[in-house]
Protein backbone atom coordinates (compact mmCIF):
# COMPACT_ATOMS: atom_id res chain seq x y z
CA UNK A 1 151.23 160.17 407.97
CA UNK A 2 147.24 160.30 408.95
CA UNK A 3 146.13 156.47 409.88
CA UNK A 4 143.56 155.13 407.12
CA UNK A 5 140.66 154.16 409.28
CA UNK A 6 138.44 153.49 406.33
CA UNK A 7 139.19 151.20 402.72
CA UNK A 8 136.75 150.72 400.20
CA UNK A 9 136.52 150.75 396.11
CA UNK A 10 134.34 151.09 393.73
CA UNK A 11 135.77 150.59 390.17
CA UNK A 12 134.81 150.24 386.59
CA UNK A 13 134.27 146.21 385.40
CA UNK A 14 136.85 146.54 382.97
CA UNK A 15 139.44 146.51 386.47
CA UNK A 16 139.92 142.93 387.28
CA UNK A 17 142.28 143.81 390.52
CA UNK A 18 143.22 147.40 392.17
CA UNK A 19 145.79 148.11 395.05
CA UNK A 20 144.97 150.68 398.08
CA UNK A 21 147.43 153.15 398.21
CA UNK A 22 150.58 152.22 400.71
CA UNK A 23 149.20 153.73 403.87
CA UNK A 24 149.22 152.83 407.53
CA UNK A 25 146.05 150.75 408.43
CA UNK A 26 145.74 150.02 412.16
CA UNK A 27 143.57 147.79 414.19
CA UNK A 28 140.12 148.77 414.07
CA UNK A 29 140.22 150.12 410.20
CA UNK A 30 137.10 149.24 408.31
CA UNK A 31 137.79 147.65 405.02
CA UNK A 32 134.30 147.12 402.93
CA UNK A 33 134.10 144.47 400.55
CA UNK A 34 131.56 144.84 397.66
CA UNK A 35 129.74 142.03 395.90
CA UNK A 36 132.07 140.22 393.19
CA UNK A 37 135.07 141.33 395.83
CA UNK A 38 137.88 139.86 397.94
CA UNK A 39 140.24 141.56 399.16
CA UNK A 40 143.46 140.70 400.08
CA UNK A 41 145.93 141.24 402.37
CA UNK A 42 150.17 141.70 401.20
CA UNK A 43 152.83 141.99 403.41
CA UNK A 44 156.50 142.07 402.55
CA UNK A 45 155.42 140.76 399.07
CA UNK A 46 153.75 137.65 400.48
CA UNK A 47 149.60 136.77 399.62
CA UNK A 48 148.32 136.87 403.43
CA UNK A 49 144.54 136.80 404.58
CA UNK A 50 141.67 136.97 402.38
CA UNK A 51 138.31 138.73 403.05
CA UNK A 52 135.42 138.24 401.44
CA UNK A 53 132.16 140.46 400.44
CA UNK A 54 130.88 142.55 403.68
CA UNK A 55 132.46 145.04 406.55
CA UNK A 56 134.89 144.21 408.04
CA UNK A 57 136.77 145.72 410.98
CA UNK A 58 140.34 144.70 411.20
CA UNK A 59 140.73 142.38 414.07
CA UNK A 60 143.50 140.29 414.96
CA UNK A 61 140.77 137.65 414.63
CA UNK A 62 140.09 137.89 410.83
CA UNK A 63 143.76 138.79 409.53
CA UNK A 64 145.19 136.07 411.97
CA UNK A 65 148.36 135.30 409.15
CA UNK A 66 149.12 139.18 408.98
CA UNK A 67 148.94 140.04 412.74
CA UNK A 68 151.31 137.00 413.35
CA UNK A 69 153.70 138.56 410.34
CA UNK A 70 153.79 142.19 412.11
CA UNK A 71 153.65 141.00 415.89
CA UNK A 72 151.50 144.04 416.81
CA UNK A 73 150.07 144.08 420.28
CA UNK A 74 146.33 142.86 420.54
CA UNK A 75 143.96 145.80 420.93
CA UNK A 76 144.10 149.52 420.59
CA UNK A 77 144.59 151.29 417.24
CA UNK A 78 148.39 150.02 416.48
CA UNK A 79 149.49 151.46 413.02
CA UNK A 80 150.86 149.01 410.76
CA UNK A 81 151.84 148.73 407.34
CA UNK A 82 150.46 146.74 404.84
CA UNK A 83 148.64 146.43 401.24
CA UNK A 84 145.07 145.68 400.16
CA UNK A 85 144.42 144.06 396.69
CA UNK A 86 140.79 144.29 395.29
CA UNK A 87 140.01 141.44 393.33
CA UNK A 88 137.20 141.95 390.81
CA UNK A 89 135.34 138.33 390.68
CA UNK A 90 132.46 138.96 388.78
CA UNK A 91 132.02 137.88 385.31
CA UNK A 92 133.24 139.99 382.40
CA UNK A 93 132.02 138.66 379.41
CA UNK A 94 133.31 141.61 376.43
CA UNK A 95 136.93 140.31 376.06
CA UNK A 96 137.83 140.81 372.51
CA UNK A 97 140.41 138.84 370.43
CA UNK A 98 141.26 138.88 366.96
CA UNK A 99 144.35 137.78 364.61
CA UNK A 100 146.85 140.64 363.94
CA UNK A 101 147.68 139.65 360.88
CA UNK A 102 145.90 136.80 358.24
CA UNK A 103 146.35 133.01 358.17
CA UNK A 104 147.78 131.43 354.85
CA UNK A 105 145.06 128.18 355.09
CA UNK A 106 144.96 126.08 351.45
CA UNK A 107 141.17 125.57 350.97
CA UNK A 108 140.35 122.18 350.42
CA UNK A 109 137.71 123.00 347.36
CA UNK A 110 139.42 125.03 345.39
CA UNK A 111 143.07 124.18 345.92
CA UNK A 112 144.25 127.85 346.99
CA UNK A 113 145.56 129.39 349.71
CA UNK A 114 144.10 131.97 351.06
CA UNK A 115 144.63 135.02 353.99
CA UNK A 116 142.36 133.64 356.63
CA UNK A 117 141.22 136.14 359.15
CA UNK A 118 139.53 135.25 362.56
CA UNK A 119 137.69 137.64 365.20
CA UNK A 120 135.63 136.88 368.63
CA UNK A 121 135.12 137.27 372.33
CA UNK A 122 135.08 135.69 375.19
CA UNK A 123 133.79 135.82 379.03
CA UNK A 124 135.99 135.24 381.99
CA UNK A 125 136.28 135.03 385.67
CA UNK A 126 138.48 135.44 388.36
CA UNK A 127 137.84 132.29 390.73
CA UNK A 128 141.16 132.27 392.55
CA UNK A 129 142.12 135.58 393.34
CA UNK A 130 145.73 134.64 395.53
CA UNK A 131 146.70 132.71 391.96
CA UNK A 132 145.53 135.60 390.11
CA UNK A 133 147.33 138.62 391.84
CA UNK A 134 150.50 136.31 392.52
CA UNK A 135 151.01 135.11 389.24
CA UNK A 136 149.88 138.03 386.72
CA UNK A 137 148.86 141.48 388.35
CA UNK A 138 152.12 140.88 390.63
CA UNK A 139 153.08 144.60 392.12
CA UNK A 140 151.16 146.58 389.30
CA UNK A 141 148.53 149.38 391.07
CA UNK A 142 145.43 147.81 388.94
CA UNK A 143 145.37 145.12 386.27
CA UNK A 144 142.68 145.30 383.57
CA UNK A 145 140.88 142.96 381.01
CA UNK A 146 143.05 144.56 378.06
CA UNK A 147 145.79 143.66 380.37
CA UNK A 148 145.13 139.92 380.81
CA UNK A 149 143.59 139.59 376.64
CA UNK A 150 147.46 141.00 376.15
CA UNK A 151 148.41 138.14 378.43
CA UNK A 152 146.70 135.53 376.88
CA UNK A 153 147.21 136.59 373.37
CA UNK A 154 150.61 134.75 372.49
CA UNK A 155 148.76 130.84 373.64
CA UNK A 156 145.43 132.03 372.37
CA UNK A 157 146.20 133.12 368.50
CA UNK A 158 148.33 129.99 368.21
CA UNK A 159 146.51 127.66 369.50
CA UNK A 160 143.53 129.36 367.27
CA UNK A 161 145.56 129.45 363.87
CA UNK A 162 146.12 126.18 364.82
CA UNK A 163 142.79 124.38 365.42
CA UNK A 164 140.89 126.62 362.07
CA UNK A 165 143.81 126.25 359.56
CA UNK A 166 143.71 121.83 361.16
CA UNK A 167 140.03 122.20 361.09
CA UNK A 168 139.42 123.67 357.66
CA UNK A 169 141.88 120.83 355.93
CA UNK A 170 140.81 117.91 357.99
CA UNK A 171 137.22 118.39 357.64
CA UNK A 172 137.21 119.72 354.09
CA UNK A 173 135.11 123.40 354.84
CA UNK A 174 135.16 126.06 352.26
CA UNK A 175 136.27 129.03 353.64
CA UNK A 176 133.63 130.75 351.84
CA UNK A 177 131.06 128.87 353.80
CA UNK A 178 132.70 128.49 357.22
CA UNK A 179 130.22 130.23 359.00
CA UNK A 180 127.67 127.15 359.92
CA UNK A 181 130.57 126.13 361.39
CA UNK A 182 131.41 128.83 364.16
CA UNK A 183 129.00 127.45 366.81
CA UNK A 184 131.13 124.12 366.70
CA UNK A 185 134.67 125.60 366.30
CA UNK A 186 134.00 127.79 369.40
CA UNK A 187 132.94 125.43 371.80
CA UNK A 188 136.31 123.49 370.84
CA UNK A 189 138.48 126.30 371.44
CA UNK A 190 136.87 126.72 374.52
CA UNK A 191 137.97 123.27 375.94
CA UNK A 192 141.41 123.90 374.68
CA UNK A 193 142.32 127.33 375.83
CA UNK A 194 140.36 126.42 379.64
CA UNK A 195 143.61 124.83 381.05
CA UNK A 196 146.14 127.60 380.04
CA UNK A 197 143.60 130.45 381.85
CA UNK A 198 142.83 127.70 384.96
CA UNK A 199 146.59 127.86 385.62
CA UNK A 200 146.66 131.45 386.52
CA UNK A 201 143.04 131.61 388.66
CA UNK A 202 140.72 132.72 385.56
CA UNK A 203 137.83 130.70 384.58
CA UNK A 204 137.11 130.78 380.47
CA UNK A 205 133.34 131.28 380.45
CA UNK A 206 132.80 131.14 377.26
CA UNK A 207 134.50 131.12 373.78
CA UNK A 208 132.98 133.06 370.91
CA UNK A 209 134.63 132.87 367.39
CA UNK A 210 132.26 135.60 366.06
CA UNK A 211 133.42 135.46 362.23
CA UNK A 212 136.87 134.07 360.31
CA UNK A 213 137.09 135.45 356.99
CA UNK A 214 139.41 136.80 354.45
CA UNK A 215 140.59 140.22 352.93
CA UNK A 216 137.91 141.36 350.32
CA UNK A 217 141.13 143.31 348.56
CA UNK A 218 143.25 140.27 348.11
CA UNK A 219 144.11 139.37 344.44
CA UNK A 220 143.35 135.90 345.85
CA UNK A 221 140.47 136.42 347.01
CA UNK A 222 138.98 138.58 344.38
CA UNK A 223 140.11 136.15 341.03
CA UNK A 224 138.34 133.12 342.80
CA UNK A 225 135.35 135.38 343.86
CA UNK A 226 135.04 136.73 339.90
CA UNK A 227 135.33 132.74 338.47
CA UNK A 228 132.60 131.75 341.09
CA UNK A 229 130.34 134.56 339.41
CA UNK A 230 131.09 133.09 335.91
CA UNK A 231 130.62 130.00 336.79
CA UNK A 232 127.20 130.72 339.08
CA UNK A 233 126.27 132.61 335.76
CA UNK A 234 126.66 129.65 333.09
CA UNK A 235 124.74 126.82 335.37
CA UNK A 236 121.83 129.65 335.88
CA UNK A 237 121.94 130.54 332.25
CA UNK A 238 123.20 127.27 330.29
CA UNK A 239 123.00 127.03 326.50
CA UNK A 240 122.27 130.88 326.64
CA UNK A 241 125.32 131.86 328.12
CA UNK A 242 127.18 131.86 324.90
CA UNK A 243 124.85 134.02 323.16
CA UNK A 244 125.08 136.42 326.20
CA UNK A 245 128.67 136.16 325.79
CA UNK A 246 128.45 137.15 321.93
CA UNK A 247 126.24 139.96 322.74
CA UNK A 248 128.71 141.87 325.82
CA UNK A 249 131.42 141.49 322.63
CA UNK A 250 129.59 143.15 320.47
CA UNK A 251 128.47 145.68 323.15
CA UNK A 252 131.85 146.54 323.70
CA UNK A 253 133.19 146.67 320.39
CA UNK A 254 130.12 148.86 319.61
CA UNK A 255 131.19 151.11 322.21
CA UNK A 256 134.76 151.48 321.39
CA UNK A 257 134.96 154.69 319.17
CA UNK A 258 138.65 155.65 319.88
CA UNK A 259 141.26 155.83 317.02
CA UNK A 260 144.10 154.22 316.43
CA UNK A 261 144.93 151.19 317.45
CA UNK A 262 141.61 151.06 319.64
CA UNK A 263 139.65 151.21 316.77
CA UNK A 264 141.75 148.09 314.96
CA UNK A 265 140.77 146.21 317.51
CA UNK A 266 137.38 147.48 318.27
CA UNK A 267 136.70 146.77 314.51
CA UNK A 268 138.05 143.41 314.50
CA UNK A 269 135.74 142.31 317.97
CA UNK A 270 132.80 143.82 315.79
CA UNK A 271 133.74 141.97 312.69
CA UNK A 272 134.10 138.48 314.48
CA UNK A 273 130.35 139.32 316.52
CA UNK A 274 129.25 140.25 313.43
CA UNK A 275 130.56 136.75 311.81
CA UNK A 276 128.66 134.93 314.55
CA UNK A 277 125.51 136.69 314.18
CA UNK A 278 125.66 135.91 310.13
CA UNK A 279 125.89 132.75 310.47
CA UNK A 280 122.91 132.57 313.12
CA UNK A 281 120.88 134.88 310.28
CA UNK A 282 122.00 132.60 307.30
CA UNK A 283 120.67 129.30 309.18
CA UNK A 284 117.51 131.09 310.47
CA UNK A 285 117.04 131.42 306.36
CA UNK A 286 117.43 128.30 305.57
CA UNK A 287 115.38 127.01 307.79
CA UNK A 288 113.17 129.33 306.62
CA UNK A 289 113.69 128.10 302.92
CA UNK A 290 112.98 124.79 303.43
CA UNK A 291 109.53 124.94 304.21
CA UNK A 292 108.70 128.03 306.82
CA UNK A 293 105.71 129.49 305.98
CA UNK A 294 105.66 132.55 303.34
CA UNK A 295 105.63 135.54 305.54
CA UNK A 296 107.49 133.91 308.84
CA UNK A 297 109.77 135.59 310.61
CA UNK A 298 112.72 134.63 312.65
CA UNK A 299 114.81 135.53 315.37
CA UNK A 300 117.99 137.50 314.35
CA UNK A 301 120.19 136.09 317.35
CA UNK A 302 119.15 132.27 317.93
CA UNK A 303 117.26 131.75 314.58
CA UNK A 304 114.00 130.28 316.52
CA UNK A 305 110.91 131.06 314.67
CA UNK A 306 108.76 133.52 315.80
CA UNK A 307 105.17 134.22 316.90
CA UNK A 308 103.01 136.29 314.80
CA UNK A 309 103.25 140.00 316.48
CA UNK A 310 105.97 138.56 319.15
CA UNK A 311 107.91 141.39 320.25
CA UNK A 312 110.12 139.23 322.00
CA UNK A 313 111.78 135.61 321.42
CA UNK A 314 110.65 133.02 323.48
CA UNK A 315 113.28 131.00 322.89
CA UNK A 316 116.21 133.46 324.10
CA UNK A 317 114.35 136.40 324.94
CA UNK A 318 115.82 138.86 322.18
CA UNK A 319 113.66 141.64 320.94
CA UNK A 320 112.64 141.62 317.86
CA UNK A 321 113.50 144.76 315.57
């Protein structure tokens, strides 16, 4: 087997720690350490020397813990056998998260529970690279960010579910408004999930929760969304919404042409509209009666007078006929 005389990678960032090929190294092997690199040094399954960014020419001076491990002669170009770990230190800050399936949270305004959903990111760094190979990329050829999200993921999503479905009840925040409240929520993860990564060697940069919401499809979620509408639509239109009301029936019962059974009912929705509007005619008459001006005319659907030549009612905007 030739004798590696030369070790050096260049990876994607996405690869947080890659093992050399089992080869024979020998004394005088350069190994070059990029930027954001260490390198280390595995023997028999044990962490040995560590070497930082820079070339570096294998010397029983800078690998002091392996070349007492192998008891290789000093000098000359003695093969020996050993492993080289690249640790990828720089800071990778596209980690992606998200729940794999919704929350049930009960939301403190309206007194329902609803699917919560929560999505983000986060930014970490490898600051002890002997913890980090030792305790999660172990024996694996190359360990990636995917890799250690996978890792995380169990502590992470509960500890997430958690703190929002906590957070939400104990602080009383719609769901439907939640988002003036992501800044805040994130940095609090943050401080909570920094110990669990610390134990392993990673440093939690940051701690994004970019967006919790729920299922637009939900039955839930679309009944409440449909009464907030209604309800939006009476404070904006107040007295008037009842007349708007009267007028969607009669719209509807207009447009139902069908037979049978349709048409009983289509009928009877046009009789009762018609009703209503009667009895708005008959009182616009007798207002009229008891001392309108001859030749004043009067709004068919509220019963307000009416400007000379209006076209329109400026009480509840209905056109005049």
């Amino acid at each position: 087997m030739a004798i590696i005389d030369r070790v050096k990678y260049d990876g994607p960032a996405n690869i947080l720690v890659w093992r050399f090929p089992p080869d024979d190294l020998s004394w005088g092997t350069q190994v070059i350490v990029n930027q954001s690199q260490e390198a280390i040094f595995f023997k028999g399954g044990q962490a040995m020397d560590i070497l930082g960014p820079g070339t570096h020419t294998l010397r029983t001076a800078n690998i002091p813990l392996l070349r007492t491990l192998i008891k290789a002669p000093f000098g000359g170009e003695t093969p020996f056998a050993a492993e080289i770990y690249y640790i990828n230190k720089a800071v990778n800050l596209d980690v992606k998260w998200g729940t794999n399936s919704p929350i049930p949270v009960l939301d403190p305004k309206f007194n329902v529970f609803l699917p919560v959903r929560a999505f983000g990111q986060f930014g970490i760094q490898v600051v002890d690279a002997r913890a980090f190979v030792t305790q999660l990329s172990a024996t694996n050829p190359q360990f990636t960010t995917d890799q250690l999200s996978n890792y995380f993921r169990g502590v992470l999503l509960t500890k997430a579910k958690d703190y929002i479905a906590e957070t939400i009840i104990k602080e009383k925040i719609n769901l439907l408004e939640i988002a003036a409240h992501l800044e805040e929520m994130s940095g609090a993860l943050q401080t909570k999930l920094a110990a669990d990564f610390a134990t392993y060697g990673v440093k939690l940069v940051n701690f994004y929760l970019n967006s919790v919401d729920v299922p637009e499809d939900d039955d839930t979620v679309v009944r409440l969304k449909k009464a907030l509408a209604e309800k939006a639509e009476i404070d904006i239109l107040g007295d008037k919404y009842q007349q708007k009301r009267q007028l969607d029936v009669m719209e509807k019962a207009a447009g139902n042409e069908g037979g049978g059974a349709g048409a009983g009912m289509g009928a009877g929705l046009g009789l009762g509209a018609g009703m209503a509007m009667g009895q708005q005619m008959g009182a616009a008459m007798q207002g009229g009666a008891k001392g309108s001006p001859a030749g004043a005319k009067f709004c068919a659907e509220c019963g307000k007078g009416l400007a000379a030549g209006a076209k329109f009612c400026a009480d509840c905007g209905g056109k005049v006929g």
